[in-house]
C-alpha atoms as a PDB file:
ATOM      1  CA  UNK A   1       0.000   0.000   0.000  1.00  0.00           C
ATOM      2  CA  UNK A   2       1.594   3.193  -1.002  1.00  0.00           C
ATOM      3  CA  UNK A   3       1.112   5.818   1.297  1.00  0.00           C
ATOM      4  CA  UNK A   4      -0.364   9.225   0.719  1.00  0.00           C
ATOM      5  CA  UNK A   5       1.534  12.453   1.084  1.00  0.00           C
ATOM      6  CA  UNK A   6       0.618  15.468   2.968  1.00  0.00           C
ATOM      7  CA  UNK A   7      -0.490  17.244   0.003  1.00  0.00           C
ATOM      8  CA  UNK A   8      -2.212  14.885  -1.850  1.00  0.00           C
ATOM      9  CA  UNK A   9      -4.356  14.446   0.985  1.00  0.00           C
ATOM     10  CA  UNK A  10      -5.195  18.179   1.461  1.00  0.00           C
ATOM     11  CA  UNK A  11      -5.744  18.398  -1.915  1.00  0.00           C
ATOM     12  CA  UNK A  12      -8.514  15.460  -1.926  1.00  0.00           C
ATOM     13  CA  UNK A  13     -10.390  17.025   1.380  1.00  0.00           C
ATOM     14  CA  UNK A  14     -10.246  20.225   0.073  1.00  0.00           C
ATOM     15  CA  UNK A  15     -12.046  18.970  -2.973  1.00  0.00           C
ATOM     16  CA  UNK A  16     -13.840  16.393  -1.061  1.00  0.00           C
ATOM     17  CA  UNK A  17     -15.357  19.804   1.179  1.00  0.00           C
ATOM     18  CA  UNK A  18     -15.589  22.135  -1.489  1.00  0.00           C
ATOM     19  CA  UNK A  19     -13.149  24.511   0.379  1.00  0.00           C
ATOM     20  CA  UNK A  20      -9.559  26.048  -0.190  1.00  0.00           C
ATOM     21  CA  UNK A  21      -6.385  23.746  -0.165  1.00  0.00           C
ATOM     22  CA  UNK A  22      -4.758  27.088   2.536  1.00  0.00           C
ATOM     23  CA  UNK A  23      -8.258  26.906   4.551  1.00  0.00           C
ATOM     24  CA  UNK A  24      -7.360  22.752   5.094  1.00  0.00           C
ATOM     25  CA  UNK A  25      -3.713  23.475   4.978  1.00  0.00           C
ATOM     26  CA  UNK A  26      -4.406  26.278   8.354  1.00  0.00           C
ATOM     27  CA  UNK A  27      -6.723  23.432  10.162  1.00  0.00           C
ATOM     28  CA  UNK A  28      -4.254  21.062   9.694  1.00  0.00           C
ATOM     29  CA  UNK A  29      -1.427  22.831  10.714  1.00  0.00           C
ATOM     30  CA  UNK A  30      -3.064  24.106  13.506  1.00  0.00           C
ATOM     31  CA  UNK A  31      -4.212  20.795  14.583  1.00  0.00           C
ATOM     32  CA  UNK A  32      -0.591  19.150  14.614  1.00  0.00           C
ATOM     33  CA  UNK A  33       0.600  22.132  16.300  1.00  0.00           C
ATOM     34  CA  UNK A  34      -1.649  21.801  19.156  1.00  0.00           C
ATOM     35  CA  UNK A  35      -0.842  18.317  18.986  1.00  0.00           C
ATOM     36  CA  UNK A  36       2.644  18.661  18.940  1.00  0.00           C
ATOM     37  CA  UNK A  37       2.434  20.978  22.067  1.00  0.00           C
ATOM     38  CA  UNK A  38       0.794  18.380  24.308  1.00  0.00           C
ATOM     39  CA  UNK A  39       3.416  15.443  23.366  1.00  0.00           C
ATOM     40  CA  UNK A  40       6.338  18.168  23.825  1.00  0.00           C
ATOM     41  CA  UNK A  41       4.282  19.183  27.384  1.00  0.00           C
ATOM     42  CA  UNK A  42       4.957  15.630  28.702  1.00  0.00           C
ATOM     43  CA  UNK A  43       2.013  16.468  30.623  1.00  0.00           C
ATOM     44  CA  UNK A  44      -0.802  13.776  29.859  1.00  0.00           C
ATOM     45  CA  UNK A  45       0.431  10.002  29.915  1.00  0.00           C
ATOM     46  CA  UNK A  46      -1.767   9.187  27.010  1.00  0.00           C
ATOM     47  CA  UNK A  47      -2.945  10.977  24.497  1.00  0.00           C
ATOM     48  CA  UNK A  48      -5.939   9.542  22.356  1.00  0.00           C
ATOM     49  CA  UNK A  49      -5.769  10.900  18.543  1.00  0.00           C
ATOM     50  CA  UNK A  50      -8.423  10.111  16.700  1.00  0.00           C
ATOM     51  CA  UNK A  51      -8.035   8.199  13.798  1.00  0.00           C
ATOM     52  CA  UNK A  52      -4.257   7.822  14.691  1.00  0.00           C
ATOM     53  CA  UNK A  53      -4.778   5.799  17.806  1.00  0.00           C
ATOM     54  CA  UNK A  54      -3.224   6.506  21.084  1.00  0.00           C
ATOM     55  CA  UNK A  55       0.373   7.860  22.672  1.00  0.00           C
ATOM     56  CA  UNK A  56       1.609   6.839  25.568  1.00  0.00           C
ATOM     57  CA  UNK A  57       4.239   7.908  27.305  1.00  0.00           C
ATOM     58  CA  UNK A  58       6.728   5.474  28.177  1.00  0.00           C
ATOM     59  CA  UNK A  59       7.914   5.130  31.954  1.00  0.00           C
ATOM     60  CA  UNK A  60      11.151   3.101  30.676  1.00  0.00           C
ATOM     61  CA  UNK A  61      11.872   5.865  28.285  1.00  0.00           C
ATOM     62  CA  UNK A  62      11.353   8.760  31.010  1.00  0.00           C
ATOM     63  CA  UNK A  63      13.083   6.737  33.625  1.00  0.00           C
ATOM     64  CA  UNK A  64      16.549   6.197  31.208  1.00  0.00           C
ATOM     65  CA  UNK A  65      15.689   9.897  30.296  1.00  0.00           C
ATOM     66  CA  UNK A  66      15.821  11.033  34.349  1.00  0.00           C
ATOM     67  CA  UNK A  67      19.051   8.952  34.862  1.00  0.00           C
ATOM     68  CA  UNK A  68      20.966  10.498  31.673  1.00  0.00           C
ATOM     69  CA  UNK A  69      20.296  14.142  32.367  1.00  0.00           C
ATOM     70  CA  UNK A  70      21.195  13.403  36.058  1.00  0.00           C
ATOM     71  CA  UNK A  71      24.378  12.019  34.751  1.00  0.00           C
ATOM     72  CA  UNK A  72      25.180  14.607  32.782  1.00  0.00           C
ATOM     73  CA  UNK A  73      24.070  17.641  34.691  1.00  0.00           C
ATOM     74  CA  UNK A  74      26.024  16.495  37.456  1.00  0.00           C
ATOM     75  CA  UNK A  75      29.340  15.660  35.580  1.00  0.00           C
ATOM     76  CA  UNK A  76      32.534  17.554  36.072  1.00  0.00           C
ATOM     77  CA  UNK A  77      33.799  15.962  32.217  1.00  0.00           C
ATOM     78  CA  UNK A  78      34.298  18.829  29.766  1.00  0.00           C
ATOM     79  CA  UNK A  79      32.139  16.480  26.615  1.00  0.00           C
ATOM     80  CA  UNK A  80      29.540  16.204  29.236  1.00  0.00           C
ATOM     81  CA  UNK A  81      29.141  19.759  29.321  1.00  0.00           C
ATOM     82  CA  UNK A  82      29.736  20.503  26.127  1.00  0.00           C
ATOM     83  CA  UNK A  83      26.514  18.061  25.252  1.00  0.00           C
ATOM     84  CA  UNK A  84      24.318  20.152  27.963  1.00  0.00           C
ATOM     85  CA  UNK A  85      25.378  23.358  26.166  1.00  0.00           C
ATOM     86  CA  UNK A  86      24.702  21.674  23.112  1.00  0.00           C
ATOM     87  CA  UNK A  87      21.348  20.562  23.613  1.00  0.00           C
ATOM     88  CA  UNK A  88      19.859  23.115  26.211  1.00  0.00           C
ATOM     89  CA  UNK A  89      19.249  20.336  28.690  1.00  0.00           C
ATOM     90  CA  UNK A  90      18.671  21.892  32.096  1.00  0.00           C
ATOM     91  CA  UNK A  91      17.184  20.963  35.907  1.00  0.00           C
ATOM     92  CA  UNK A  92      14.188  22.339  34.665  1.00  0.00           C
ATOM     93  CA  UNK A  93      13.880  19.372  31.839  1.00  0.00           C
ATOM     94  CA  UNK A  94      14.769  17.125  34.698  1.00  0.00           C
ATOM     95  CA  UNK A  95      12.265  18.287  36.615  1.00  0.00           C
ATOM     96  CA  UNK A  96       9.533  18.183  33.901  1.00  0.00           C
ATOM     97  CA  UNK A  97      10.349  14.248  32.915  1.00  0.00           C
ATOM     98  CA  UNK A  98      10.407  13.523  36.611  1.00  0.00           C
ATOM     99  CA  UNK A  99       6.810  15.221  37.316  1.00  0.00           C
ATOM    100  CA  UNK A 100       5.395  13.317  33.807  1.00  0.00           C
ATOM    101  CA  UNK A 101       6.782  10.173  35.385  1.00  0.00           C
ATOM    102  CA  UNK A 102       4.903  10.489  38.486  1.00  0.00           C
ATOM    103  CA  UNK A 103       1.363  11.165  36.473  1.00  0.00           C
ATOM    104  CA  UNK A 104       2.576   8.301  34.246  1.00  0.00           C
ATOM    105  CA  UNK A 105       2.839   6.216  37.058  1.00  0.00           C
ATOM    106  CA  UNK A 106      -0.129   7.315  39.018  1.00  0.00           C
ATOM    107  CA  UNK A 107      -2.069   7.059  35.553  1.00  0.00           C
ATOM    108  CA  UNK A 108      -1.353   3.143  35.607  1.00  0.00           C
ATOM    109  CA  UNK A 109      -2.285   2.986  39.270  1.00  0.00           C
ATOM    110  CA  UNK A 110      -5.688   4.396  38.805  1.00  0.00           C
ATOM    111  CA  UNK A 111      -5.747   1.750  35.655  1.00  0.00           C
ATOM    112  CA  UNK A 112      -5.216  -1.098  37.989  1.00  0.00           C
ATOM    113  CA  UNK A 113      -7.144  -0.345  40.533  1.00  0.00           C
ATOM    114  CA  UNK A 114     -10.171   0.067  37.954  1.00  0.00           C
ATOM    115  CA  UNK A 115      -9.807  -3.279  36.397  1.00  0.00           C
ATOM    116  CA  UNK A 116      -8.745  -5.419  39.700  1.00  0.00           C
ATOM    117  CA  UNK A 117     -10.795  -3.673  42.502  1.00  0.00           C
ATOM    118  CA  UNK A 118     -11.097  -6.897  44.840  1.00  0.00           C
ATOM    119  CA  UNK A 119      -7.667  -7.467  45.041  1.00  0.00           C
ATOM    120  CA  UNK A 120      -6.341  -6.741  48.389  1.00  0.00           C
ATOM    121  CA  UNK A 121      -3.208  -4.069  48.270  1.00  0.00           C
END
């Protein structure tokens, strides 16, 4: 199955609608922006898209994430620094990925405790 580029498809809705290839070009723009914000947020642990399916965040991920930057941030090497320089990590990130691991993890707690509420704790 070959699969369809960007503008092909805004082409076809816009013709499909009967509006302007910018009008669908804005929406959809607008809508990956938004999108884009909330997965760069790290603030929801899922995020259902529809059509697309869902994103999760993954605790692994965040976890290996934490224990890099922690690595690095407190590192006396001079390539360590160089790569915080480099990519504008900062406590702040650290800080960010450790607060989306705790809704992460309390998002999979809530999960459990839906589907297995007889089991003792």
């Amino acid at each position: 199955m070959k699969p369809t580029k960007g503008k092909d498809l805004i082409k076809k809705t816009a013709d499909d609608l009967d509006l302007s290839e910018e009008l669908v070009k804005d929406v959809v723009d607008f809508y990956y922006s938004v999108v884009a914000k909330k997965i760069e947020s790290l603030k929801y642990p899922t995020l259902f898209l529809h059509g697309l399916g869902t994103l999760r965040l993954s605790r692994r991920k965040l976890t290996r994430d934490i224990a890099g930057l922690e690595h690095l941030l407190n590192s006396s090497y001079e390539e360590d620094f160089r790569k915080v320089i480099k990519h504008n990590l900062s406590k702040e990130l650290m800080d960010k990925k450790i607060e989306s691991l705790k809704n992460c993890n309390n998002y999979y707690k809530e999960i459990y405790e839906k589907r297995y509420p007889d089991l003792e704790k």
